[in-house]
Protein backbone atom coordinates (compact mmCIF):
# COMPACT_ATOMS: atom_id res chain seq x y z
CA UNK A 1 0.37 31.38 17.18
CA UNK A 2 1.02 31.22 21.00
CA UNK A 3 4.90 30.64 22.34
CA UNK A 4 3.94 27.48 23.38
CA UNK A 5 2.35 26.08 20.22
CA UNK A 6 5.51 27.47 18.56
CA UNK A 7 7.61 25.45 21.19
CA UNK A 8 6.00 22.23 20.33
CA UNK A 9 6.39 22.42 16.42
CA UNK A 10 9.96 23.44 17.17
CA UNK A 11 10.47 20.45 19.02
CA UNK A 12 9.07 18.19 16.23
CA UNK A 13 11.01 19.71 13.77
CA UNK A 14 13.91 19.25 15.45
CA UNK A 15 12.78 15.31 16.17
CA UNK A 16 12.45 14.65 12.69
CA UNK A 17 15.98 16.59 11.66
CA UNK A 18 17.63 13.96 14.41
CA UNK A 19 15.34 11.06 13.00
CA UNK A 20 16.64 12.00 9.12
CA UNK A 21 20.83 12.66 10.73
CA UNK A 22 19.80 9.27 12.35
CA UNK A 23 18.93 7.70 9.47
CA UNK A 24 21.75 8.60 7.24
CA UNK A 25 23.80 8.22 9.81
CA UNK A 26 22.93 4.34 10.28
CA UNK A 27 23.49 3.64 6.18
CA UNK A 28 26.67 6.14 5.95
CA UNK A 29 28.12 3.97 8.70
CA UNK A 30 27.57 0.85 6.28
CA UNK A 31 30.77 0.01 3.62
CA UNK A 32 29.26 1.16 0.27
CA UNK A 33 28.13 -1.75 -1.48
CA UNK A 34 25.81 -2.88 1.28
CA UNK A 35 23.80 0.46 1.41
CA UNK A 36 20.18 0.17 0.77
CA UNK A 37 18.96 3.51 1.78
CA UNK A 38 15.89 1.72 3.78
CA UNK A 39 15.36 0.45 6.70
CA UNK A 40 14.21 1.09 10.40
CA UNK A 41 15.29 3.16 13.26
CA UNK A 42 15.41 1.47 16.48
CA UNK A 43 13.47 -1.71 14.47
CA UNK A 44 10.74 0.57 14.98
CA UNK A 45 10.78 3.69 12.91
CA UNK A 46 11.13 3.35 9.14
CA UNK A 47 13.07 5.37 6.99
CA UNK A 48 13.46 5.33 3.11
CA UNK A 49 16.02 7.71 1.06
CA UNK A 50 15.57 5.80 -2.53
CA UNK A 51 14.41 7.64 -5.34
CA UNK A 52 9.90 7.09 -5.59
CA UNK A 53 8.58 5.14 -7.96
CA UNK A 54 5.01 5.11 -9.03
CA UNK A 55 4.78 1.41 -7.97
CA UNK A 56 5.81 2.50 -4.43
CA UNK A 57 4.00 5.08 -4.26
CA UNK A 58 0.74 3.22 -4.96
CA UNK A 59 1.96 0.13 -2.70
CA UNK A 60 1.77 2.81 0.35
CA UNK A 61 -0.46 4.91 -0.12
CA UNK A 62 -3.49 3.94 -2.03
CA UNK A 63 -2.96 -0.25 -1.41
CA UNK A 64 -6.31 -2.21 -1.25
CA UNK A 65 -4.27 -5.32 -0.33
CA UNK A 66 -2.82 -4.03 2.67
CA UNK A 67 -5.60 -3.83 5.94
CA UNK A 68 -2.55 -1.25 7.77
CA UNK A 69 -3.72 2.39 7.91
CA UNK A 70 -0.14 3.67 8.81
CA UNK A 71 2.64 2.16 6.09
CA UNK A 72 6.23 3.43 5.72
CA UNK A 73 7.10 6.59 4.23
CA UNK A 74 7.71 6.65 0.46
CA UNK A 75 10.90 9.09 0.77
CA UNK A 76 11.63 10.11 4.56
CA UNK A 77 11.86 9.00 7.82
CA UNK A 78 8.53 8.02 9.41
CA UNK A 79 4.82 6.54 8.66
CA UNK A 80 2.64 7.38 5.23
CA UNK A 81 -1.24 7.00 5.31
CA UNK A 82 -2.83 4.24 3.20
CA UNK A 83 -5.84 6.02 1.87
CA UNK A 84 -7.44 3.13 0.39
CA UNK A 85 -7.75 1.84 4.21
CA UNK A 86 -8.88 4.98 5.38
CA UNK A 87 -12.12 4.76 2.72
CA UNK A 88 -12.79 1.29 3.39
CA UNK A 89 -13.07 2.03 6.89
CA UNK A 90 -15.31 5.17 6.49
CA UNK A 91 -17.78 3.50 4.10
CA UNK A 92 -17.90 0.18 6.73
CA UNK A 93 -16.52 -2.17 4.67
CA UNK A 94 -14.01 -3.97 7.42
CA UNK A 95 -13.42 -6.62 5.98
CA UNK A 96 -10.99 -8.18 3.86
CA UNK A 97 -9.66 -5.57 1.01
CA UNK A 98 -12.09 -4.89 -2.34
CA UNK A 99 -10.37 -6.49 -5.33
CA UNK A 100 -13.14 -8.84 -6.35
CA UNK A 101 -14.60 -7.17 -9.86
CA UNK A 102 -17.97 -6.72 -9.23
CA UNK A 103 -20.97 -8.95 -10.04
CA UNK A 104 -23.66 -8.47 -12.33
């Protein structure tokens, strides 16, 4: 790995420790009761610290009713990849998401 590569991926990783301090930071700040442990950075980057569930994990990253490629992060600070998306796109099937049952 050359210095400079190593630069750059020291630089992200230090982006995404400030992102997370950030983060915490925003909902420590917040009296108890009224922390939800979600939200956005900046009303642009989203950040979630809850627990995954199955149901979330589903909703953002395999979701056939959501057209977005790029959803929020199940547990983190950042963006998640909505496979689902990703296949419709490759196969060529833009339009709107596959839920119909199929027909005889």
């Amino acid at each position: 790995m050359s210095k400079k590569s190593r630069k750059i991926g020291d630089l992200f990783r230090l982006m995404g420790f400030v992102l997370v301090a950030a983060a915490l930071y925003k909902e420590l700040r917040k009296p108890a009761e009224e922390r939800t442990w979600h939200g956005k950075l900046a009303n642009f980057i989203p950040y979630d610290f809850r627990v995954p569930t199955a149901e979330r994990l589903r909703e953002r990253l395999w979701n056939p009713e959501d057209p977005r490629i790029f959803t929020e992060h199940v547990f983190g600070v950042g963006w998640a990849i909505n496979f689902h998306t990703i296949l419709r796109k490759l196969r060529g099937s833009e339009s709107e998401p596959d839920t119909k049952p199929p027909e005889d």
